[in-house]
N, C-alpha and C. Protein backbone atom coordinates (compact mmCIF):
# COMPACT_ATOMS: atom_id res chain seq x y z
N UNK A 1 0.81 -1.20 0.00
CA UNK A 1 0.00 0.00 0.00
C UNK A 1 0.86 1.26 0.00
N UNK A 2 2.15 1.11 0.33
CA UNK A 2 2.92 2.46 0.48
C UNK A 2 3.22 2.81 -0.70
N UNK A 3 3.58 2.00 -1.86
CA UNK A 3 3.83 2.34 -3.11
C UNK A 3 2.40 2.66 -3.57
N UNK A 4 0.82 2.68 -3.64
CA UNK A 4 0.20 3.45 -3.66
C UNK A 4 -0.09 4.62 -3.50
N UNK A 5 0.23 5.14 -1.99
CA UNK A 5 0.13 5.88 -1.20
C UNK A 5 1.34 7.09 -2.01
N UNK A 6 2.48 6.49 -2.26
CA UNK A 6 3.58 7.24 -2.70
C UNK A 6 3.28 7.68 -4.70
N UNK A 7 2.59 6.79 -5.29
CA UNK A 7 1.72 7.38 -6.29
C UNK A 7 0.52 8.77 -6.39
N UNK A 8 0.20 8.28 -5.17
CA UNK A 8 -1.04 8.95 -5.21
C UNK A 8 -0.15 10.84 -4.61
N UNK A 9 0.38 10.84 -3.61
CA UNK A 9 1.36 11.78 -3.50
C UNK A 9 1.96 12.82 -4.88
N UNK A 10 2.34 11.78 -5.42
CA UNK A 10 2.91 12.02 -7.08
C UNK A 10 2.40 12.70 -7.36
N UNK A 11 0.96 12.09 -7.55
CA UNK A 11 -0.18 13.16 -8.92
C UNK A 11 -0.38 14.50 -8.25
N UNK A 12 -0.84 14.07 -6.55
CA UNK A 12 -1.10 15.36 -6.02
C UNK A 12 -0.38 16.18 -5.83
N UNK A 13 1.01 15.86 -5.69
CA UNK A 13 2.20 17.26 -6.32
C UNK A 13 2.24 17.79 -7.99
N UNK A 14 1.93 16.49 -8.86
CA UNK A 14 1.90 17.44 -10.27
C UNK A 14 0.78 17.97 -10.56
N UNK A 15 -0.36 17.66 -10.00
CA UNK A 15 -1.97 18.37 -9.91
C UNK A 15 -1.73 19.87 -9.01
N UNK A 16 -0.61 20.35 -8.65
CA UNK A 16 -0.48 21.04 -7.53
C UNK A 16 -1.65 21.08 -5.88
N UNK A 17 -2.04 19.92 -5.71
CA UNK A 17 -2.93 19.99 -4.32
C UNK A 17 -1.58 20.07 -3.17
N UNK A 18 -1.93 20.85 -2.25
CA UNK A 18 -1.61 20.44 -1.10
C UNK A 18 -1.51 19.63 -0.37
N UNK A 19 -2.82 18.33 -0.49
CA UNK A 19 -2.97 17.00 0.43
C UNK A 19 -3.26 16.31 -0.83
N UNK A 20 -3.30 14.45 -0.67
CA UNK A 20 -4.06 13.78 -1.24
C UNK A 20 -5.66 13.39 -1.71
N UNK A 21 -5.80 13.47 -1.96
CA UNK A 21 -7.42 13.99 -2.23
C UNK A 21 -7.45 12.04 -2.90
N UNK A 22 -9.17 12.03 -2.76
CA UNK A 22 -9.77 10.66 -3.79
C UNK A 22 -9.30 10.69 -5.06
N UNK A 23 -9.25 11.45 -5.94
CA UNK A 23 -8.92 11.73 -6.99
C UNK A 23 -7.50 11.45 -7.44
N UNK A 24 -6.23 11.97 -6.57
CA UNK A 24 -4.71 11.08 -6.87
C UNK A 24 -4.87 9.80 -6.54
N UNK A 25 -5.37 9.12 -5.29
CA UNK A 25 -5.52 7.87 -5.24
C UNK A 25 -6.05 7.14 -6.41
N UNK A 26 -7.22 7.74 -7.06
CA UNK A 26 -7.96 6.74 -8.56
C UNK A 26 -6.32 6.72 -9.17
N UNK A 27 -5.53 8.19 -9.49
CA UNK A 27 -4.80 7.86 -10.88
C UNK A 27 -3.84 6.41 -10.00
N UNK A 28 -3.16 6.96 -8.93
CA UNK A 28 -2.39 5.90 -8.33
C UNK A 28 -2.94 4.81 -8.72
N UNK A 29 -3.76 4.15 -8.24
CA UNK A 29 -4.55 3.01 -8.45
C UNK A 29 -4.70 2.94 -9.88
N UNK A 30 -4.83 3.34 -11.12
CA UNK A 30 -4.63 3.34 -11.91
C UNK A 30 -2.83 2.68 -12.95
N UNK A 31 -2.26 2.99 -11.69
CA UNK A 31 -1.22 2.87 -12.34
C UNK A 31 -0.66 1.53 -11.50
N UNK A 32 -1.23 1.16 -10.98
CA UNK A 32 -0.83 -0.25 -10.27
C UNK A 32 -0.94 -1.27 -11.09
N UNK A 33 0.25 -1.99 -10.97
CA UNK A 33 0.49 -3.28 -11.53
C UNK A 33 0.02 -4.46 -11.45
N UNK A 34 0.01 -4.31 -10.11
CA UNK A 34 -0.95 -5.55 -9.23
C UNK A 34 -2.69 -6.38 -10.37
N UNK A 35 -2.23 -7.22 -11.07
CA UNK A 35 -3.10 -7.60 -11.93
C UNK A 35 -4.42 -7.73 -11.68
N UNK A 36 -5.05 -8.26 -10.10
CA UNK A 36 -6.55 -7.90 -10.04
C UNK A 36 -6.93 -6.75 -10.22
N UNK A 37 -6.29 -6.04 -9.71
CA UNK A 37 -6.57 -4.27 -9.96
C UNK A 37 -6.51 -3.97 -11.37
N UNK A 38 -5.70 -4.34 -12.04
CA UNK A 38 -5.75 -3.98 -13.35
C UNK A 38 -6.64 -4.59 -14.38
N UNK A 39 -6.64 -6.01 -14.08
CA UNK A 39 -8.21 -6.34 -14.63
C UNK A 39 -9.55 -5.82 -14.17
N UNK A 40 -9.35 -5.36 -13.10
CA UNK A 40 -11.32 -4.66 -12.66
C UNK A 40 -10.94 -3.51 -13.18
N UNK A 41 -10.11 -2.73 -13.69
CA UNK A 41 -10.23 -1.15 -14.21
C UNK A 41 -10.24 -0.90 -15.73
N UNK A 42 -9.84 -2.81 -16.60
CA UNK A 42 -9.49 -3.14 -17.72
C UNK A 42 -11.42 -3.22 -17.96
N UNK A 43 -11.90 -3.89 -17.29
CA UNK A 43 -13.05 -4.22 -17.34
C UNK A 43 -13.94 -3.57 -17.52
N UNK A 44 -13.71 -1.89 -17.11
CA UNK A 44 -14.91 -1.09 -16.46
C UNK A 44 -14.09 -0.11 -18.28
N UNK A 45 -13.19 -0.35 -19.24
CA UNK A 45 -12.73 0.34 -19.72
C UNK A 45 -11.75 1.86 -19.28
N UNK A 46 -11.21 0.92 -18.23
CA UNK A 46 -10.67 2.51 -17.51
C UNK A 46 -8.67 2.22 -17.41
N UNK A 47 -8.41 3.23 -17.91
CA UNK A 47 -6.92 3.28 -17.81
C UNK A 47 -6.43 4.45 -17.29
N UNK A 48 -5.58 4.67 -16.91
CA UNK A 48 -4.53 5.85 -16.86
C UNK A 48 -5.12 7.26 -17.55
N UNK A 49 -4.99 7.06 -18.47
CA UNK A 49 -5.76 8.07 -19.18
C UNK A 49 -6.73 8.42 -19.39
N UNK A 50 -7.27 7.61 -19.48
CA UNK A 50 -9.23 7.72 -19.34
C UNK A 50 -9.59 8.41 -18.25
N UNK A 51 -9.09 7.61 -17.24
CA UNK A 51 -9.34 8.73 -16.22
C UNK A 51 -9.11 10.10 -15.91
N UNK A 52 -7.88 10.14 -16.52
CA UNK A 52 -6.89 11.53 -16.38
C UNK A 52 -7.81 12.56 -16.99
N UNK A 53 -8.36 11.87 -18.07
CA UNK A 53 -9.20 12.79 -19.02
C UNK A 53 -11.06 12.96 -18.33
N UNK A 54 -11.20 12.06 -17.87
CA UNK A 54 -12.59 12.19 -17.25
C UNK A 54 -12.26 13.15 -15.86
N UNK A 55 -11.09 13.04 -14.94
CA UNK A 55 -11.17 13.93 -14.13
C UNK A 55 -11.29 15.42 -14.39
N UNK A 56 -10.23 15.66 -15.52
CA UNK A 56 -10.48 16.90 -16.47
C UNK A 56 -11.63 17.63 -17.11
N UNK A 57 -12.62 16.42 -17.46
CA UNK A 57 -14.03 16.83 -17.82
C UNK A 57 -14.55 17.22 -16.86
N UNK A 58 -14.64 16.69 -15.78
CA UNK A 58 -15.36 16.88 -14.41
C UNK A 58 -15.11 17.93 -13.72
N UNK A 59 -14.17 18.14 -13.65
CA UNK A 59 -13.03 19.56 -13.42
C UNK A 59 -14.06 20.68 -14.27
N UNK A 60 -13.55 20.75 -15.74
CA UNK A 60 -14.54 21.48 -16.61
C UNK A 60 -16.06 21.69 -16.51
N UNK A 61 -16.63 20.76 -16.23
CA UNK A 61 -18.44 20.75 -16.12
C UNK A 61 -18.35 20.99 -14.50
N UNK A 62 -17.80 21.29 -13.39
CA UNK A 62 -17.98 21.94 -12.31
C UNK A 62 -18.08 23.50 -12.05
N UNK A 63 -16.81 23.83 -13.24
CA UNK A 63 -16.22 25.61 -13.24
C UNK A 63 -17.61 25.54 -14.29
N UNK A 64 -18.17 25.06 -15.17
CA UNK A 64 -19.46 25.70 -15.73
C UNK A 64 -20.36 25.39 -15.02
N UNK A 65 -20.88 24.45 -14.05
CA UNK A 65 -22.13 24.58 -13.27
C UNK A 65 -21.71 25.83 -12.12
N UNK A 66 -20.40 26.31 -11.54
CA UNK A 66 -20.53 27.50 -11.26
C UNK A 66 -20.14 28.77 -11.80
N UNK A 67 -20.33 28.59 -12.97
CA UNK A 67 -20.57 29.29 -14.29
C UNK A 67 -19.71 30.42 -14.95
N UNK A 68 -18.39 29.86 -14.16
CA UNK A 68 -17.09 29.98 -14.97
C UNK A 68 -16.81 29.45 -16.10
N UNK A 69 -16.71 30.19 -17.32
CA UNK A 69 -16.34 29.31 -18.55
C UNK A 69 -14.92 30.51 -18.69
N UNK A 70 -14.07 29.20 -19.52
CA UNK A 70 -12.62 29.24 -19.06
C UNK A 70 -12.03 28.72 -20.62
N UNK A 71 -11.71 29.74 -21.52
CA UNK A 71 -11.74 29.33 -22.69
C UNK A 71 -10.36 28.90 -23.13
N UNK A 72 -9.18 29.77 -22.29
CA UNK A 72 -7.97 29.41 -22.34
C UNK A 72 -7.57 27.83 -22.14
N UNK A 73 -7.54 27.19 -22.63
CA UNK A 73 -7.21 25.79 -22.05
C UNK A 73 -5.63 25.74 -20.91
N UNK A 74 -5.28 26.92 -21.37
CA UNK A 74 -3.63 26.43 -20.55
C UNK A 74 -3.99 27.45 -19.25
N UNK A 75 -5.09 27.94 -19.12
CA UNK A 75 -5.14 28.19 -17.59
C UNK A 75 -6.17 26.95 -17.12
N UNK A 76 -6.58 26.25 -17.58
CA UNK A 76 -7.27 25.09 -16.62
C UNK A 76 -5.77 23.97 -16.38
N UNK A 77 -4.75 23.93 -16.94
CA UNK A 77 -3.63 23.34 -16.41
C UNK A 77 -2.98 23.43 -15.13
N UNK A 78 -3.07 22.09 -14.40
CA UNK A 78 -2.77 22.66 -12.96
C UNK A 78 -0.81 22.99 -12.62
N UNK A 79 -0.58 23.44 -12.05
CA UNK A 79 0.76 23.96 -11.46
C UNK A 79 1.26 23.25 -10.73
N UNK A 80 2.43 22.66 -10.79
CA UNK A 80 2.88 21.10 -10.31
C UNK A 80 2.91 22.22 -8.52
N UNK A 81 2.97 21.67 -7.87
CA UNK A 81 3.32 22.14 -6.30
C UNK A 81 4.69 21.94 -6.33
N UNK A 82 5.25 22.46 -5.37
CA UNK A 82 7.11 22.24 -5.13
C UNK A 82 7.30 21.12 -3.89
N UNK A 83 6.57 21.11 -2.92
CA UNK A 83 6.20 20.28 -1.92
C UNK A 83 5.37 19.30 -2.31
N UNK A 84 5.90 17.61 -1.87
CA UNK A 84 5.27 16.66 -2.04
C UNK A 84 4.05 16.71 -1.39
N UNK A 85 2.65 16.61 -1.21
CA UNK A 85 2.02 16.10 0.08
C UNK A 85 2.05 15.16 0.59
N UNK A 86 2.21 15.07 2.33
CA UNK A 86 2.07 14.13 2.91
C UNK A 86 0.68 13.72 3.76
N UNK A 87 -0.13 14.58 3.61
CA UNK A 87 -0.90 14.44 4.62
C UNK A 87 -2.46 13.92 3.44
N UNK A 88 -3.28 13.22 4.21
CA UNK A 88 -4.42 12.54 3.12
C UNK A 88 -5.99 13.70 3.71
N UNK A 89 -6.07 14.27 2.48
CA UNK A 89 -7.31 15.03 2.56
C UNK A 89 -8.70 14.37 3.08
N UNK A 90 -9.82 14.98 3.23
CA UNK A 90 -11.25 14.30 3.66
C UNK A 90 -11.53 13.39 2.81
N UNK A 91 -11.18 13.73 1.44
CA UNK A 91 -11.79 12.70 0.65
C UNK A 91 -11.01 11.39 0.46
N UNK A 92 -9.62 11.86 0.49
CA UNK A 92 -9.12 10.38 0.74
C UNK A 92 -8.68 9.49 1.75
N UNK A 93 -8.54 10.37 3.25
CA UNK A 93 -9.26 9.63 4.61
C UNK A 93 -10.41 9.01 4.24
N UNK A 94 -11.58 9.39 3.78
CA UNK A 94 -12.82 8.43 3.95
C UNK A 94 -12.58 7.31 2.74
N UNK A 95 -12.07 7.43 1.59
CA UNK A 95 -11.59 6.60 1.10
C UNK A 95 -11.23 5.33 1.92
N UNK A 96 -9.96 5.82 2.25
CA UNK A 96 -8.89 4.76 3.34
C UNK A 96 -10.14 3.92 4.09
N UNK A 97 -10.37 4.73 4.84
CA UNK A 97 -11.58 4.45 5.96
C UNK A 97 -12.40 3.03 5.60
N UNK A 98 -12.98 3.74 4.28
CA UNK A 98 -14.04 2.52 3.43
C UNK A 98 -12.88 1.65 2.93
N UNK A 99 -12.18 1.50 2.16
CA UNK A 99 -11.22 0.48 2.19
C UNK A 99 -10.75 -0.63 3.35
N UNK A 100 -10.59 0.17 4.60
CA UNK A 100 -10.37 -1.05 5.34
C UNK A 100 -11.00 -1.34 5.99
N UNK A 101 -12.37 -0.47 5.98
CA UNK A 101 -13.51 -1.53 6.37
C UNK A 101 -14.11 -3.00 5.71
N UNK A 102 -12.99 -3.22 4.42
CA UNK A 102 -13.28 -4.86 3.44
C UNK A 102 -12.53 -5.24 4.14
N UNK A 103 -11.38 -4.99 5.14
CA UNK A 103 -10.39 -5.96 5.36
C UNK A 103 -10.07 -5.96 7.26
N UNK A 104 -9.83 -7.32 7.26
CA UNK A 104 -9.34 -7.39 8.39
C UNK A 104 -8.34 -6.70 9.23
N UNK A 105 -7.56 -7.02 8.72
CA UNK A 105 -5.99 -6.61 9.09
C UNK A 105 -5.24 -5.52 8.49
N UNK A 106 -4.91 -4.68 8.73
CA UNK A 106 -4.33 -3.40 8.23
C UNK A 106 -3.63 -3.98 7.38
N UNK A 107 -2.73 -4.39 7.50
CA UNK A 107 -1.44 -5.41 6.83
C UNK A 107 -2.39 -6.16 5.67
N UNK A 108 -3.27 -6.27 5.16
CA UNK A 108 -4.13 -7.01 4.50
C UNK A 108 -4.74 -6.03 3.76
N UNK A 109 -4.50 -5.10 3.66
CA UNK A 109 -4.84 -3.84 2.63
C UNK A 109 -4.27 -4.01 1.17
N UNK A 110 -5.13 -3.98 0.38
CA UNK A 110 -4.37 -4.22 -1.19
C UNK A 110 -5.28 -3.40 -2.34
N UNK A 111 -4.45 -2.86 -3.34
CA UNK A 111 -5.22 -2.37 -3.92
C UNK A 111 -6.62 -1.89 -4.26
N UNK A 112 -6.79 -3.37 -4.52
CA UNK A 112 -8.54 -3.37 -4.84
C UNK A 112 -9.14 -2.88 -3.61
N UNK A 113 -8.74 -2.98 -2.98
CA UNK A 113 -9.54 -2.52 -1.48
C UNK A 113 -9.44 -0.64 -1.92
N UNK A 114 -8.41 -0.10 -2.00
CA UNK A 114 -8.69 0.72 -2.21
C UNK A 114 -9.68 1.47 -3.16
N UNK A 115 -9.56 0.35 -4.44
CA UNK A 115 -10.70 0.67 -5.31
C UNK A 115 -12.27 0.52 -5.13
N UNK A 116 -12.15 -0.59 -3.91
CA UNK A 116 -13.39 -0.20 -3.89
C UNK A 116 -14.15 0.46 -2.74
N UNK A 117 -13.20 1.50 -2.05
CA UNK A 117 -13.17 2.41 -1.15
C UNK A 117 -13.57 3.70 -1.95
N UNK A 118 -13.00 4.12 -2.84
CA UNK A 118 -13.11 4.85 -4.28
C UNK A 118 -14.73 5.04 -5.24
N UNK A 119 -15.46 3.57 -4.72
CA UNK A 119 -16.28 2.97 -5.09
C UNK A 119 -17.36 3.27 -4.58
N UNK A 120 -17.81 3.21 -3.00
CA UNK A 120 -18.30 3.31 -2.52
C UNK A 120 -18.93 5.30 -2.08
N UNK A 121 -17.48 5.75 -2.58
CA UNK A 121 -17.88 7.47 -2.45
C UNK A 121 -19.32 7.35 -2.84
N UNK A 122 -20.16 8.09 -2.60
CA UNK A 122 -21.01 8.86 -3.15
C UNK A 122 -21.35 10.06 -3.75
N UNK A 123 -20.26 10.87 -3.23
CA UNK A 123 -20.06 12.31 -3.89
C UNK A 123 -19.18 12.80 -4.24
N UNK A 124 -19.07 13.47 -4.92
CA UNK A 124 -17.93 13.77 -5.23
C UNK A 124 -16.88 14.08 -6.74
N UNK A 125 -15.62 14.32 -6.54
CA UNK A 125 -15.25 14.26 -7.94
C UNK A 125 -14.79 12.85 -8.51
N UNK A 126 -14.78 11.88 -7.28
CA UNK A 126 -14.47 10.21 -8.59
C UNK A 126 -15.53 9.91 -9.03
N UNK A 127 -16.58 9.81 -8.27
CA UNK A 127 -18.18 9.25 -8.93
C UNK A 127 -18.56 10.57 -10.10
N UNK A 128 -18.17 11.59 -9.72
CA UNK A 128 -18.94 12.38 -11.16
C UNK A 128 -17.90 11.86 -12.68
N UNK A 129 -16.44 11.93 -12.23
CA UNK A 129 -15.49 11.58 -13.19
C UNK A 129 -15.77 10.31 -14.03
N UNK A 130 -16.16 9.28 -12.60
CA UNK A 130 -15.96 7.96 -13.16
C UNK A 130 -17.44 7.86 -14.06
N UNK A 131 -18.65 8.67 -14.13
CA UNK A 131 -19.85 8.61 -14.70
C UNK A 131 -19.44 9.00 -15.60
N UNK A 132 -18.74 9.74 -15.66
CA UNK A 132 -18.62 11.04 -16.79
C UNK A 132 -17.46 9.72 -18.22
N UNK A 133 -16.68 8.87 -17.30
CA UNK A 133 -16.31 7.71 -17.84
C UNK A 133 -16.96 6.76 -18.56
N UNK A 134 -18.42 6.93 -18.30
CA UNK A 134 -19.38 5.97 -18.69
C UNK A 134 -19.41 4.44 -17.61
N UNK A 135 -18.86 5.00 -16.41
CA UNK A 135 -18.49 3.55 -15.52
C UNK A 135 -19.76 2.91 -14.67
N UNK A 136 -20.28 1.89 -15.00
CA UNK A 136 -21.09 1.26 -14.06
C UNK A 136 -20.65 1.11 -12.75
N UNK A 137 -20.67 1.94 -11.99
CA UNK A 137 -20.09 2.02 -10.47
C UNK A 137 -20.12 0.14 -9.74
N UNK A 138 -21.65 0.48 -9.57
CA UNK A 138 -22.70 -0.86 -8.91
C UNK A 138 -21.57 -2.24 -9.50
N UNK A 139 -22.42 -2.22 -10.53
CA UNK A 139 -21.34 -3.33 -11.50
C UNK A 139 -19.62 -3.44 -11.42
N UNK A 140 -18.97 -2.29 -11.29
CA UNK A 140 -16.99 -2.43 -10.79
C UNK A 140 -17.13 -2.90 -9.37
N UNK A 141 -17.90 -2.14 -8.50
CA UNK A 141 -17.87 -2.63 -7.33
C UNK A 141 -18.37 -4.44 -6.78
N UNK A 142 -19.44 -4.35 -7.35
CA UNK A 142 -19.89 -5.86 -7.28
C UNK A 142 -18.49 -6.91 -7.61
N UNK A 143 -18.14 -6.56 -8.69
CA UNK A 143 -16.63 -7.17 -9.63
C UNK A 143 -15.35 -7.28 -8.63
N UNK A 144 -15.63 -6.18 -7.96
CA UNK A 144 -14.10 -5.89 -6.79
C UNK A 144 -14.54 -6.29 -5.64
N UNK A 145 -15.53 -6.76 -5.12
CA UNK A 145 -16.00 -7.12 -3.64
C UNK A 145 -15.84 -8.85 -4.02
N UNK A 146 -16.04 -9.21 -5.40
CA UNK A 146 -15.56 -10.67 -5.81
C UNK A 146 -14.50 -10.97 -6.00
N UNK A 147 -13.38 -10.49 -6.35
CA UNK A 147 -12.35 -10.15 -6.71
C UNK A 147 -11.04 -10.28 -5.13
N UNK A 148 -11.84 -9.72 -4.04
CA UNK A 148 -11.36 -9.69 -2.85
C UNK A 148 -11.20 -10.78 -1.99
N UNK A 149 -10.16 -11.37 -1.35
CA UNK A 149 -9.87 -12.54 -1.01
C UNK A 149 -11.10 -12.39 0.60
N UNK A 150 -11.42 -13.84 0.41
CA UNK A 150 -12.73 -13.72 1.42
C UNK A 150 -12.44 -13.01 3.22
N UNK A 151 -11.64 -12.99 2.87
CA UNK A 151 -10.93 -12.07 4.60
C UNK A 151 -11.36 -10.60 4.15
N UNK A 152 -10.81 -10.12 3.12
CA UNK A 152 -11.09 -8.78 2.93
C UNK A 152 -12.18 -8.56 2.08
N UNK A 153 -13.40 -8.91 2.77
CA UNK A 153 -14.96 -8.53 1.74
C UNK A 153 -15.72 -7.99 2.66
């Protein structure tokens, strides 16, 4: 999970956030190797980029529902931060939270758990992104709660 954790850090320094938010965790998780994870995100049609680009949409259709339109494209580009973050924002505390509520043992934390911590949001910018993806939430999640070794369900 630390090489997650140290992904998800990543994005949220080249996204320039301050903390980790739900949103670096998806790309992190995205970029995991770990093959169940990569088959439930293969499944739902979701990669690296897909997402990158659906968070971007979501990003965009927020500044117009509060009815900023922003025609420059290179000012919606975010500003890498100079400082890594270390600390995990609300949204990706409750993430965490719902993640290891599938699992027993801290030490028993694995990917998919995170994904389907991710999963379970209800609000927010992964569920608008991941719609905006065309992603059957219900259906990835169902897929990743099967997917999860019977200790961590």
């Amino acid at each position: 999970m630390h090489a997650v954790m140290e992904r998800a850090a990543a994005e949220a320094q080249a996204m320039g956030s301050k903390d980790i938010e739900a949103e670096h965790l998806l790309l992190a998780v995205a970029r995991e190797p770990e093959a169940t994870t990569r088959e439930l995100l293969d499944s739902a049609g979701l990669d690296y980029q897909t997402i990158k680009d659906a968070l971007q949409s979501e990003f965009e259709q927020s500044l117009g529902a509060a009815g900023i339109s922003v025609t420059d494209r290179d000012m919606l580009r975010p500003r890498r931060s100079i400082r890594r973050p270390s600390d995990a924002g609300a949204s990706a505390k409750l993430v965490l939270e719902r993640g290891m509520a599938a699992v027993g043992d801290k030490k028993d934390l694995r990917p998919a758990h995170i994904l389907l911590g991710l999963l379970e949001l209800k609000a927010g910018t992964v569920p608008r992104a991941l719609a905006l993806a065309g992603v059957d939430r219900d259906e990835l999640k169902a897929r990743t709660r099967a997917a999860l070794p019977r200790a961590g369900r």
